[in-house]
C-alpha atoms as a PDB file:
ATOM      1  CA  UNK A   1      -6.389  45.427 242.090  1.00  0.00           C
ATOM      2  CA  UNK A   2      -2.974  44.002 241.739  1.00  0.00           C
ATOM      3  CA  UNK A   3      -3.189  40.164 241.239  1.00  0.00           C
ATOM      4  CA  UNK A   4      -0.234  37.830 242.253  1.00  0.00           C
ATOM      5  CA  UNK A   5       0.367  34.331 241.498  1.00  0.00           C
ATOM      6  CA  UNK A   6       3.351  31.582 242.372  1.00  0.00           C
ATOM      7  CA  UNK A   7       3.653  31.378 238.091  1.00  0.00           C
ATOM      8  CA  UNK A   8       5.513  34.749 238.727  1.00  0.00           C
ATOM      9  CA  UNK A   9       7.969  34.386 241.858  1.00  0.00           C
ATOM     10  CA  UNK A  10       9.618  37.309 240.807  1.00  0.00           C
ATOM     11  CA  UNK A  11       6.625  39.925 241.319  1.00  0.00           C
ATOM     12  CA  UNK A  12       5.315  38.060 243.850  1.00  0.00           C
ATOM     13  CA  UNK A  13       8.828  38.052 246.093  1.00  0.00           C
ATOM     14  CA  UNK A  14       8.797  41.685 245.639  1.00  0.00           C
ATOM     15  CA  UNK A  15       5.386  42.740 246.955  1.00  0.00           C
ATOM     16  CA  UNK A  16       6.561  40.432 249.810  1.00  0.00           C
ATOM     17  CA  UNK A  17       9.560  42.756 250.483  1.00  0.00           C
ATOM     18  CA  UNK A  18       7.894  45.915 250.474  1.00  0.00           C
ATOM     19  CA  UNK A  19       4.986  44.536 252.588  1.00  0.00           C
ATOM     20  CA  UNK A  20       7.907  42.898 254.801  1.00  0.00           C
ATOM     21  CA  UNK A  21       7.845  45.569 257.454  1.00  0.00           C
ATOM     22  CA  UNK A  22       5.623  47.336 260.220  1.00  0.00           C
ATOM     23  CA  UNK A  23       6.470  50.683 259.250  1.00  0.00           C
ATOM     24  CA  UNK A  24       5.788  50.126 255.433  1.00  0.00           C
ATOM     25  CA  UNK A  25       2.278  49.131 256.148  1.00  0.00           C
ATOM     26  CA  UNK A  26       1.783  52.112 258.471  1.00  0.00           C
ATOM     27  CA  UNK A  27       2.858  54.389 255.390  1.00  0.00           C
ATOM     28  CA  UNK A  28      -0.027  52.454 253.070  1.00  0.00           C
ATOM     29  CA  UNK A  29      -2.743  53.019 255.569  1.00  0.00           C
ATOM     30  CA  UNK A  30      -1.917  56.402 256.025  1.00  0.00           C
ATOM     31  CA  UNK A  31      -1.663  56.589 251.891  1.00  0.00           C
ATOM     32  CA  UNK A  32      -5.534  54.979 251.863  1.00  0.00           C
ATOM     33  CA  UNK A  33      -6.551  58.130 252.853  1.00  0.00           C
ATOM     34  CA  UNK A  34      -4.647  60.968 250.969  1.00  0.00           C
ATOM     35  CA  UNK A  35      -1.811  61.382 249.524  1.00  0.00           C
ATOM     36  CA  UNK A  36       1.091  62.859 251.708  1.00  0.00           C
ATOM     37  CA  UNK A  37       4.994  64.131 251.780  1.00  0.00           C
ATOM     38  CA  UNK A  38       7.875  62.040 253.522  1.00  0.00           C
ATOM     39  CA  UNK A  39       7.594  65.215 255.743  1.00  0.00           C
ATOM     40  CA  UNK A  40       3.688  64.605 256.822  1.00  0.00           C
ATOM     41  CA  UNK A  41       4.392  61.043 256.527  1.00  0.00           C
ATOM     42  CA  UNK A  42       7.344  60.918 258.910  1.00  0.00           C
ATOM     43  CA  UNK A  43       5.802  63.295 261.509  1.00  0.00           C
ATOM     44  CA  UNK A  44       2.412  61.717 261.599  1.00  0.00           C
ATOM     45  CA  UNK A  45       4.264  58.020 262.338  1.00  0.00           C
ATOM     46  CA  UNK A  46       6.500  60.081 264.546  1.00  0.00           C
ATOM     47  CA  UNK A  47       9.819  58.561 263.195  1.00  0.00           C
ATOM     48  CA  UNK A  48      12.565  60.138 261.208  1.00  0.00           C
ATOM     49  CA  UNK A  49      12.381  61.489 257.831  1.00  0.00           C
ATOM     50  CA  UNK A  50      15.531  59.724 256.768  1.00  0.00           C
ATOM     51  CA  UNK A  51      13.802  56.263 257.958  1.00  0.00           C
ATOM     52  CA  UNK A  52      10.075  57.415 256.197  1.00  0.00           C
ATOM     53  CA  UNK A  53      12.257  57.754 253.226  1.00  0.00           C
ATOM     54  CA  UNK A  54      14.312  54.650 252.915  1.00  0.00           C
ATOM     55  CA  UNK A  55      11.078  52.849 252.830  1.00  0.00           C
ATOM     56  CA  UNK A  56       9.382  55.473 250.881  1.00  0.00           C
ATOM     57  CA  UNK A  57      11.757  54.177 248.461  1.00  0.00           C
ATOM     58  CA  UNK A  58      11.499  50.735 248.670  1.00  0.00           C
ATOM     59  CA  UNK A  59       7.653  51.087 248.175  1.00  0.00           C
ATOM     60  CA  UNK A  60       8.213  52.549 245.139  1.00  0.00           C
ATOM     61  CA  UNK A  61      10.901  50.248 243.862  1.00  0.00           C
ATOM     62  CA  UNK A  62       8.241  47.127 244.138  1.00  0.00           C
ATOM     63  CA  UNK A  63       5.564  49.412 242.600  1.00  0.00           C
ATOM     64  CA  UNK A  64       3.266  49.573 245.664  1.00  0.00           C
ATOM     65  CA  UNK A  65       3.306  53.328 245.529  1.00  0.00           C
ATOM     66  CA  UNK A  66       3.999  56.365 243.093  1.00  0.00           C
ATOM     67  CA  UNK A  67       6.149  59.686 243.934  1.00  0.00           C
ATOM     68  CA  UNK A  68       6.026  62.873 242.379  1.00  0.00           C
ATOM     69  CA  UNK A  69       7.939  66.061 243.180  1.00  0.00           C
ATOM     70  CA  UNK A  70       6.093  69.276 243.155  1.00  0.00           C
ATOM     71  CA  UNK A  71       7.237  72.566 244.384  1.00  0.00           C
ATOM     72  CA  UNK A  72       6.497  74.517 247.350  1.00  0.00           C
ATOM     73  CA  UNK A  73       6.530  77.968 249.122  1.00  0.00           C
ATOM     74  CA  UNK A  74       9.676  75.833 250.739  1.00  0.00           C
ATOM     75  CA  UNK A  75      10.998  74.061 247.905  1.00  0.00           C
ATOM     76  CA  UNK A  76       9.980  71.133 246.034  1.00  0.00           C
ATOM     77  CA  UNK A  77       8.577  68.449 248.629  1.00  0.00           C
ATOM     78  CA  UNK A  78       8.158  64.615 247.254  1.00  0.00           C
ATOM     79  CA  UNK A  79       4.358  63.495 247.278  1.00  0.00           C
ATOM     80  CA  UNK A  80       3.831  59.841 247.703  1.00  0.00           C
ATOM     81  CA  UNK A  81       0.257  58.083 246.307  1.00  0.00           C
ATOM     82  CA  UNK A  82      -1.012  54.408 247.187  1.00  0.00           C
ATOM     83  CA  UNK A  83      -1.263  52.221 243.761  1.00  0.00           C
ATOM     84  CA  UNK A  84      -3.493  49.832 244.779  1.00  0.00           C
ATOM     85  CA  UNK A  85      -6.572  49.698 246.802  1.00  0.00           C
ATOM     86  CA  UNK A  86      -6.313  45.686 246.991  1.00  0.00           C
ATOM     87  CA  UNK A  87      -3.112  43.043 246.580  1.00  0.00           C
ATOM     88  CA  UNK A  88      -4.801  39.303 245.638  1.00  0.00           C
ATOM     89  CA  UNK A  89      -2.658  36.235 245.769  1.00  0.00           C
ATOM     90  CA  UNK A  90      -2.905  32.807 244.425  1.00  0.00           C
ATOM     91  CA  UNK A  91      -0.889  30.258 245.725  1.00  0.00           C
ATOM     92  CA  UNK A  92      -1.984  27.499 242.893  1.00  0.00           C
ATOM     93  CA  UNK A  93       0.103  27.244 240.301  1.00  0.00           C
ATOM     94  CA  UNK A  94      -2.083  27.251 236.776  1.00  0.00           C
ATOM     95  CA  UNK A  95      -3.473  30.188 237.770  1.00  0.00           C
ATOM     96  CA  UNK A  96      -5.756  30.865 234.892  1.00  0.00           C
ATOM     97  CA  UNK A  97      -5.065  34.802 234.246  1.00  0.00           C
ATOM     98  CA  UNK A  98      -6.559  36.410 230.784  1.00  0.00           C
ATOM     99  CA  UNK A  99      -4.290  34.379 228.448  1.00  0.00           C
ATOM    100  CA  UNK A 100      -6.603  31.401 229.613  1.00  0.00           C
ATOM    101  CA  UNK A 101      -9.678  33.080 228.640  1.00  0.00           C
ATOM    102  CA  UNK A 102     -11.010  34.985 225.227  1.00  0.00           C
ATOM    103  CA  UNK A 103     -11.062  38.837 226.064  1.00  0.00           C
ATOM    104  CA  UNK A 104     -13.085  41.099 224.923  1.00  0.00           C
ATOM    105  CA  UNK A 105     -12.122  44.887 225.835  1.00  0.00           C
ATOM    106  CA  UNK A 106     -13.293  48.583 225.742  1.00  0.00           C
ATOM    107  CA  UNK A 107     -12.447  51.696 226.860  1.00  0.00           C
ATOM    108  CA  UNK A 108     -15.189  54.050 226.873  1.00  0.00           C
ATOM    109  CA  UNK A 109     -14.475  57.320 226.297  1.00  0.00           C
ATOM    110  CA  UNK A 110     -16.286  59.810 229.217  1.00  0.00           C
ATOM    111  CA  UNK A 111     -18.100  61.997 227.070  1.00  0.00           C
ATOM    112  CA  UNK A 112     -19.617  59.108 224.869  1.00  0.00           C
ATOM    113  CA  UNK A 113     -22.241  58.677 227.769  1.00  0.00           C
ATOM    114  CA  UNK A 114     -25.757  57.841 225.790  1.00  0.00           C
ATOM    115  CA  UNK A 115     -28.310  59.076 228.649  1.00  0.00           C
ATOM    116  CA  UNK A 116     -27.989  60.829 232.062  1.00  0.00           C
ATOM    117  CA  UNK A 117     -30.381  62.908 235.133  1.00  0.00           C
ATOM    118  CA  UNK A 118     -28.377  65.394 236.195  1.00  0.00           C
ATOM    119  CA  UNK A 119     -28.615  67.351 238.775  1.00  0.00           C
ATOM    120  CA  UNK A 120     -26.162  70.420 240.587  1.00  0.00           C
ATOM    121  CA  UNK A 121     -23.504  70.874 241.311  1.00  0.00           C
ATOM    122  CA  UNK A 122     -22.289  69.576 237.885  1.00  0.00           C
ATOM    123  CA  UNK A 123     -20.463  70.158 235.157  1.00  0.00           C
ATOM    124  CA  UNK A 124     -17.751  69.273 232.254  1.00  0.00           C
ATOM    125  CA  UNK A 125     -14.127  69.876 232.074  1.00  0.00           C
ATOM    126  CA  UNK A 126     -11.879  68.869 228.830  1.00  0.00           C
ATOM    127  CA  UNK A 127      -8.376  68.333 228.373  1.00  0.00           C
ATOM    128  CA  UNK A 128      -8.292  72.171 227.251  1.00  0.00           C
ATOM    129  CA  UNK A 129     -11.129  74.473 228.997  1.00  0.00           C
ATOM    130  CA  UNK A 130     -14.492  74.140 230.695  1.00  0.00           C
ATOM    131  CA  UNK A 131     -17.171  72.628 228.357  1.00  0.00           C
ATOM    132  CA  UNK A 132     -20.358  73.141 230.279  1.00  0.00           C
ATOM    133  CA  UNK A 133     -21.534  76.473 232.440  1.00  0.00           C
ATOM    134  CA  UNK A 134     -21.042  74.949 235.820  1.00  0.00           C
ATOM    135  CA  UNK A 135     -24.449  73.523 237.677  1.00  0.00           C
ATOM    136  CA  UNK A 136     -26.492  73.822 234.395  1.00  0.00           C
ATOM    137  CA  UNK A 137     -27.410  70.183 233.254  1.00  0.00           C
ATOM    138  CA  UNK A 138     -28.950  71.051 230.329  1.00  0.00           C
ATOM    139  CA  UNK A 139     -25.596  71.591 229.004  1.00  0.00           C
ATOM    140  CA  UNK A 140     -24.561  67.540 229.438  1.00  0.00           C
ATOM    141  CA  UNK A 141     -25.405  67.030 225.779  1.00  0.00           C
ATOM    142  CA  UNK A 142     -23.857  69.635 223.638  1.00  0.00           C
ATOM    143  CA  UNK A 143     -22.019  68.287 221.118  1.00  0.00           C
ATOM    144  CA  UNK A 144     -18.382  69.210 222.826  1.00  0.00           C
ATOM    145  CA  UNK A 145     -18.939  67.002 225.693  1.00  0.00           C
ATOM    146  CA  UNK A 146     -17.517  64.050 223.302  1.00  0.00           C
ATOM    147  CA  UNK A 147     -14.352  65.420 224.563  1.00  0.00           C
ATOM    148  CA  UNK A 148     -15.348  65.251 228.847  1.00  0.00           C
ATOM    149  CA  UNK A 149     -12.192  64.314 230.498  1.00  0.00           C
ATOM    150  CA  UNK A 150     -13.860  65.230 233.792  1.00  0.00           C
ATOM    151  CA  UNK A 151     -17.601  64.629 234.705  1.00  0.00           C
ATOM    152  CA  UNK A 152     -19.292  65.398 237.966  1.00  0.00           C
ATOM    153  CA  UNK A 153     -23.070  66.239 239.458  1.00  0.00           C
ATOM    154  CA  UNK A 154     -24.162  65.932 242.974  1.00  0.00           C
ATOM    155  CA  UNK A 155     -27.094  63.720 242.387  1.00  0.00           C
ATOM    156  CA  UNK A 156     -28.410  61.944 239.482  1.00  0.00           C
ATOM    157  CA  UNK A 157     -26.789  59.240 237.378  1.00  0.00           C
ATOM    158  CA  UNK A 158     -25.201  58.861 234.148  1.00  0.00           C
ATOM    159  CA  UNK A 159     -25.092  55.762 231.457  1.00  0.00           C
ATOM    160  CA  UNK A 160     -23.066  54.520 228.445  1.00  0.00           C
ATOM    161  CA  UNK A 161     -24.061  51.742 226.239  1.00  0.00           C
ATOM    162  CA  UNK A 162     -21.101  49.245 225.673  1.00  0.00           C
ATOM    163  CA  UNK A 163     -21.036  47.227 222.399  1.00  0.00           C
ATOM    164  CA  UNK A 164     -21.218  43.184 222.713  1.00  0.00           C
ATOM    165  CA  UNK A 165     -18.579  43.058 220.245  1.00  0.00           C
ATOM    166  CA  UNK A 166     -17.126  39.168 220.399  1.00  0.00           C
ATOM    167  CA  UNK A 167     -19.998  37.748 222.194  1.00  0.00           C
ATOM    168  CA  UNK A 168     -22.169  38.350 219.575  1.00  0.00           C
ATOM    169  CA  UNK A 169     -21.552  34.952 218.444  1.00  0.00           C
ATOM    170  CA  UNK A 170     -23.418  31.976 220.081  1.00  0.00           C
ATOM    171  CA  UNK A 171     -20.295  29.677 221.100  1.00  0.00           C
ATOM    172  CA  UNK A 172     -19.127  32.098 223.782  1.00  0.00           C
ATOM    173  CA  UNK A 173     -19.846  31.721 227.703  1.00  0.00           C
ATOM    174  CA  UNK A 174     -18.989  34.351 229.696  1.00  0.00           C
ATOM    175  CA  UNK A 175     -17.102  33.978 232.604  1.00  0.00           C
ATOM    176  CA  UNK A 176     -16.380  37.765 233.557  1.00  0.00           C
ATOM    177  CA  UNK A 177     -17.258  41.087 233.481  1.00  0.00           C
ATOM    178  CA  UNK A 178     -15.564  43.634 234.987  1.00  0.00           C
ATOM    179  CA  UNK A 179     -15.595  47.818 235.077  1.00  0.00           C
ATOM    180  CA  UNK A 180     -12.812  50.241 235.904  1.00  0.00           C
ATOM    181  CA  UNK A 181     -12.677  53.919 236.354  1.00  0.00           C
ATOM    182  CA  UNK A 182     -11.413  56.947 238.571  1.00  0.00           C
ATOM    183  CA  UNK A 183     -14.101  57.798 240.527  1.00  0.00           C
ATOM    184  CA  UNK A 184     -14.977  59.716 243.812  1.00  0.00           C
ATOM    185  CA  UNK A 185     -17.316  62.193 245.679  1.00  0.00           C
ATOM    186  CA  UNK A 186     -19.013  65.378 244.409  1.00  0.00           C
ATOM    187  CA  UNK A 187     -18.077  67.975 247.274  1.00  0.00           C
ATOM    188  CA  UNK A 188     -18.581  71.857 246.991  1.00  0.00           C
ATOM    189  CA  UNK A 189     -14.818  72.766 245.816  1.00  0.00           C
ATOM    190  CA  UNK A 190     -13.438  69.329 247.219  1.00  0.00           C
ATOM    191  CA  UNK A 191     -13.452  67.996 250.698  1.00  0.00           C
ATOM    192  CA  UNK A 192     -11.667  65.095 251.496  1.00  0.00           C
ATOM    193  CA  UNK A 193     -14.474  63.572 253.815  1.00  0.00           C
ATOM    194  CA  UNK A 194     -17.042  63.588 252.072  1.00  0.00           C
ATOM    195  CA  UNK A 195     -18.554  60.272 251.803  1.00  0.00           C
ATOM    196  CA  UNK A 196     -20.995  59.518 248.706  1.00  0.00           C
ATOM    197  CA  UNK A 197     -23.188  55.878 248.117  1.00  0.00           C
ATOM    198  CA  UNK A 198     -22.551  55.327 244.445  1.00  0.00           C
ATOM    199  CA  UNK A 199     -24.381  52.514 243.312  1.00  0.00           C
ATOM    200  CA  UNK A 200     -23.720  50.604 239.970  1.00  0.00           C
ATOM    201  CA  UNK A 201     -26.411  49.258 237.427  1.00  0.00           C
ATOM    202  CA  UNK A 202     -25.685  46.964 234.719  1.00  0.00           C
ATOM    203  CA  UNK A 203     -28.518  46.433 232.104  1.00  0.00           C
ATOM    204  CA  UNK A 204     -30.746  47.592 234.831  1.00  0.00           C
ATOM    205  CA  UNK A 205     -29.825  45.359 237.420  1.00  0.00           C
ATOM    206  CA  UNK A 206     -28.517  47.105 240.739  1.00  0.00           C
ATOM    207  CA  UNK A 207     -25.321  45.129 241.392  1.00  0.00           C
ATOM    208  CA  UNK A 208     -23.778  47.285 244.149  1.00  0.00           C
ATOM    209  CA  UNK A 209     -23.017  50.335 245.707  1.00  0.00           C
ATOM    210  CA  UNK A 210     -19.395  51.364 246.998  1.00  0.00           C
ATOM    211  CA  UNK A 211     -19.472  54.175 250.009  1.00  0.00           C
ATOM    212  CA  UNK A 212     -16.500  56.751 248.187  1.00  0.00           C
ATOM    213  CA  UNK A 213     -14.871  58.403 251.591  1.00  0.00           C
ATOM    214  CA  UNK A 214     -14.096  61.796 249.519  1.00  0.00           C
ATOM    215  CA  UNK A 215     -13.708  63.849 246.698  1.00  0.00           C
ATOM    216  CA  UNK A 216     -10.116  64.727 246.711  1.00  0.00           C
ATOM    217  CA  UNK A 217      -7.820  67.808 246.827  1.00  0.00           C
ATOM    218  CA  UNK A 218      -5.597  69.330 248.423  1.00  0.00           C
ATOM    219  CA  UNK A 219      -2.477  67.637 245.737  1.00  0.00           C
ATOM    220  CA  UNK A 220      -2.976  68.619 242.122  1.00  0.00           C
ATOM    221  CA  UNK A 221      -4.060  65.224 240.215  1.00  0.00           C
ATOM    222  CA  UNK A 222      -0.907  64.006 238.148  1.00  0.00           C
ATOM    223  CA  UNK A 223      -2.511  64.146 235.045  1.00  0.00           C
ATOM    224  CA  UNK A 224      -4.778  67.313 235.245  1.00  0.00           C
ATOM    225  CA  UNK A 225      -3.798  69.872 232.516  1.00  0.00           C
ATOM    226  CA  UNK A 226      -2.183  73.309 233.859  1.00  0.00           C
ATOM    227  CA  UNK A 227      -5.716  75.446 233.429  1.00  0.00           C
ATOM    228  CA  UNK A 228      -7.324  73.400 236.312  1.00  0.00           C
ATOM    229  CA  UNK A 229      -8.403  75.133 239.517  1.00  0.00           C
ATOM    230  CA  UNK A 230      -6.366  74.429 242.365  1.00  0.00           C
ATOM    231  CA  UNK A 231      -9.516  74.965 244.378  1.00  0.00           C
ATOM    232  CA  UNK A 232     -11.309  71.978 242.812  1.00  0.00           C
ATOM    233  CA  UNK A 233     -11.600  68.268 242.818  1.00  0.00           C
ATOM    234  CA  UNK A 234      -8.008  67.107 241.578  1.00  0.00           C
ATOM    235  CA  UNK A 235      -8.317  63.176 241.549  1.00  0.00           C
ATOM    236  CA  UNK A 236     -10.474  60.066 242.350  1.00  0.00           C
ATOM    237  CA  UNK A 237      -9.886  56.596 243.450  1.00  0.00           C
ATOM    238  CA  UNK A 238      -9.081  53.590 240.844  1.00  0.00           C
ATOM    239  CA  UNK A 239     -11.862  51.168 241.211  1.00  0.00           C
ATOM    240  CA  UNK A 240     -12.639  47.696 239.608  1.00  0.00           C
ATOM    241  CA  UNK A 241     -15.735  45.588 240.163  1.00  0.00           C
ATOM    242  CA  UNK A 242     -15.920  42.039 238.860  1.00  0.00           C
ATOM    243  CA  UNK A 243     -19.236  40.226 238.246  1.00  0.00           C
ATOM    244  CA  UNK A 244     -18.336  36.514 238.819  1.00  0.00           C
ATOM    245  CA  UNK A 245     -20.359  33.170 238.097  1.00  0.00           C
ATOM    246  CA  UNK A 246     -20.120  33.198 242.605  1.00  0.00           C
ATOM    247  CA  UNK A 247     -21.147  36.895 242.815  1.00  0.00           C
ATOM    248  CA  UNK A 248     -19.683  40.304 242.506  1.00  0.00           C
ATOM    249  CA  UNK A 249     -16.622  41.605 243.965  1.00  0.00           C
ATOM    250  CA  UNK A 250     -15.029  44.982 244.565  1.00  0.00           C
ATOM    251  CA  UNK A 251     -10.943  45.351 243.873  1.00  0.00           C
ATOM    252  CA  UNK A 252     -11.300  41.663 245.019  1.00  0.00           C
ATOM    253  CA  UNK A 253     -13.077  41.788 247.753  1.00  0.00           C
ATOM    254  CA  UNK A 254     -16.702  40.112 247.607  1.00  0.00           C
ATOM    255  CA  UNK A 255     -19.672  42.587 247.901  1.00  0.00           C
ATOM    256  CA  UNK A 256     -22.797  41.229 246.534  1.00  0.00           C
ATOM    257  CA  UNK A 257     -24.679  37.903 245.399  1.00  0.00           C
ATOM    258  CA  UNK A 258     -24.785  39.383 241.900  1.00  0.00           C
ATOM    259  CA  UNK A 259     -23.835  37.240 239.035  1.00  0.00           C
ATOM    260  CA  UNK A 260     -22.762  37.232 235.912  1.00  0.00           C
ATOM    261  CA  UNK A 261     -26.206  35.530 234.957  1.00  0.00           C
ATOM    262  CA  UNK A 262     -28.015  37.984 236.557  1.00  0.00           C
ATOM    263  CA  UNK A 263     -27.661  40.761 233.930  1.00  0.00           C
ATOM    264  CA  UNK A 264     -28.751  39.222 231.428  1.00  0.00           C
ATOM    265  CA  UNK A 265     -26.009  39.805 228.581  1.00  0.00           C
ATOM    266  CA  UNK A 266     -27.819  37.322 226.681  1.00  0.00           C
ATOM    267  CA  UNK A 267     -30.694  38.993 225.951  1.00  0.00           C
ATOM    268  CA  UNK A 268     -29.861  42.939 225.255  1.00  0.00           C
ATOM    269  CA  UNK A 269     -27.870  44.071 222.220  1.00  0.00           C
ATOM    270  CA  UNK A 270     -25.692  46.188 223.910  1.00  0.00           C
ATOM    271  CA  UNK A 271     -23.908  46.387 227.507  1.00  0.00           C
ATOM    272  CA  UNK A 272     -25.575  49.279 229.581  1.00  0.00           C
ATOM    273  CA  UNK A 273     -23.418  50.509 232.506  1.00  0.00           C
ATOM    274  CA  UNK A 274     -25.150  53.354 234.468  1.00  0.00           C
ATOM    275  CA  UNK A 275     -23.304  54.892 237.229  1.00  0.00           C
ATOM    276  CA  UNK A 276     -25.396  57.420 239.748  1.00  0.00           C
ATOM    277  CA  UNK A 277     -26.489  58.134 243.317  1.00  0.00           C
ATOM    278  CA  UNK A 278     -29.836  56.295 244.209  1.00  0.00           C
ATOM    279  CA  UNK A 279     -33.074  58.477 245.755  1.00  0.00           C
ATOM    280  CA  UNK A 280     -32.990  56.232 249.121  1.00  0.00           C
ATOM    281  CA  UNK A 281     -29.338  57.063 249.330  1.00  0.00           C
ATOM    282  CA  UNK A 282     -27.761  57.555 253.280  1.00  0.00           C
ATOM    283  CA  UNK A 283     -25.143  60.135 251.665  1.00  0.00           C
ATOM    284  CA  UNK A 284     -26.091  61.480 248.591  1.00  0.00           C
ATOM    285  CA  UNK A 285     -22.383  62.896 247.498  1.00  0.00           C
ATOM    286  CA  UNK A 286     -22.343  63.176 244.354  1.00  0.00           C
ATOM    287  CA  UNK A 287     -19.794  61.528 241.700  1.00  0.00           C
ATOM    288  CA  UNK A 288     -16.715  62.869 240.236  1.00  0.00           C
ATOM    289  CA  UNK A 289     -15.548  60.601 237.191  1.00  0.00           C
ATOM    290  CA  UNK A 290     -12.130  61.299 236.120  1.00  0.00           C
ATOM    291  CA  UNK A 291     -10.693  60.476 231.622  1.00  0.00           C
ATOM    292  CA  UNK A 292      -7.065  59.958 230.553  1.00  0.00           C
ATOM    293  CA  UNK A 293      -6.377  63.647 231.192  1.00  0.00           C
ATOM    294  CA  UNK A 294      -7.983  64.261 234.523  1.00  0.00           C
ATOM    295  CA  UNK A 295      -6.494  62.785 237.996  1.00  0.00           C
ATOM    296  CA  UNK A 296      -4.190  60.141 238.390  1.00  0.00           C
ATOM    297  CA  UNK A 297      -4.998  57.141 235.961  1.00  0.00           C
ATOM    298  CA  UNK A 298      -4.672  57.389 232.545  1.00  0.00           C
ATOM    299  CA  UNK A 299      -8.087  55.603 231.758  1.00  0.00           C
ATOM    300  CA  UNK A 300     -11.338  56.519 231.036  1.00  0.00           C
ATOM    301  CA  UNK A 301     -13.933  53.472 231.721  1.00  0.00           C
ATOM    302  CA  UNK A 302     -12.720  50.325 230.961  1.00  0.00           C
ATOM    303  CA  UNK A 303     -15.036  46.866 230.710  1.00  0.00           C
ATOM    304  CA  UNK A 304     -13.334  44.268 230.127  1.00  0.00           C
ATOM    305  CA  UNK A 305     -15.334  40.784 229.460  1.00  0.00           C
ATOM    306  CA  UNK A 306     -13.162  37.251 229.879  1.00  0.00           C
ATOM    307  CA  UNK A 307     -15.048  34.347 228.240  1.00  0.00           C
ATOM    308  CA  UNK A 308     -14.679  30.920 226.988  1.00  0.00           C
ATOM    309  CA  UNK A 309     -15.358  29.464 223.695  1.00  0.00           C
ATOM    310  CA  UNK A 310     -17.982  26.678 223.819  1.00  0.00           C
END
């Protein structure tokens, strides 16, 4: 989520200017749900392709968007991606950003997971080759999949155990806690409708579940090393959930009653994030989780924890 304030008029005038016209926002929405080329773009809003890319251009200017060029059977064609799922704005001024707050940060490494149920498809892909047989779980914990930079399974979850670091001391209240990873569907292959109910636990506590619309292919993941199967799963979504004192919210947007309080980070010694498909789940599409050398973010999963001194 991309967070705007009025103590930065600068960033803030140009989101404005790229979300200034009709025909820009027509190009995000049709962004939302895969990437395209100015070609597919300009023929599916029926305009012309020099018009689809002046704005192409000024969407990537103000950051909204990323292009890549990547050749073709007819050349090299210009493949646009949307940046951001969600744009929040304050208009206070004071708006209390991280600087305000103590922060306490991790990046968790995908292969460092410390339990899973796995179940097929599934497997493990690292930066250099395949590090599990594909669809045999008992695989998940050889000692190579330290270096996962791409984890999937069709049903099942999968955990990692965060430390507390800072708030091990006493004077800390915590304000914030929030998760961010690549993530999408499990499809045979890919298939870019394919929803999936991927629900989140934190020390045990169901906090939410996010309906992914796909597991995505089709345009070769920025980041996915040249070994990778054109055939498969080439990126995932960015997402970021927040667990609030006033409840939980997804890339800004409000989704459950869940609190901060609620998971009790007071009373475990570690952080547990476990990240799976429930048994009562409606669609039961699997999870694709995508490292610093899979898809299009270079992240693995990232809590981050904002706190204040007491």
């Amino acid at each position: 989520m991309l967070k705007l304030s009025l103590d930065d008029p600068q960033k803030l005038s140009q989101i404005g200017r790229g979300l200034s016209s009709e025909i820009r926002i027509e190009i995000l929405k049709l962004l939302g749900k895969k990437n395209m080329n100015v070609g597919e773009i300009a023929q599916n809003l029926n305009i012309a392709v020099s018009t689809t890319a002046f704005n192409i251009n000024i969407l990537d200017e103000v950051g909204l968007i990323t292009t890549q060029f990547e050749s073709g059977t007819r050349g090299t064609k210009k493949i646009c991606s949307k940046n951001y799922d969600d744009v929040s704005i304050s208009l206070c001024q004071n708006y209390k950003s991280d600087k305000d707050y103590g922060v306490y940060k991790v990046e968790m490494p995908l292969g460092y997971f410390s339990d899973c149920l796995i179940y097929p498809t599934c497997g493990i892909a690292g930066e250099e080759k395949m590090i599990t047989i594909e669809d045999e779980p008992g695989d998940f914990f050889v000692p190579e999949r330290m270096n996962a930079e791409l984890i999937w399974f069709r049903n099942g979850y999968i955990e990692y155990k965060f430390s507390r670091g800072d708030l091990n001391s006493n004077r800390t209240l915590v304000d914030n806690i929030q998760f961010s990873m690549e993530i999408c569907s499990e499809a045979p292959n890919y298939n870019n409708e394919w929803p999936s109910d991927i629900t989140l636990w934190v020390n045990d506590v169901e906090v939410t579940t996010w309906n992914s619309p796909g597991d995505f292919g089709g345009v070769r993941g920025k980041l996915n090393p040249d070994w990778w199967y054109e055939y498969a799963s080439q990126y995932g979504i960015l997402k970021t959930w927040d667990i609030t004192n006033v409840g939980t919210f997804e890339d800004g947007r409000r989704v459950s009653d869940v609190k901060v309080t609620d998971v009790h980070l007071d009373n475990n010694s570690f952080i547990k994030l476990k990240v799976g498909i429930k048994d009562n789940a409606t669609n039961k599409g699997g999870v694709n989780l995508f490292g610093k050398k899979f898809g299009n973010h270079n992240q693995s999963i990232i809590m981050k924890i904002r706190y204040s001194l007491l």
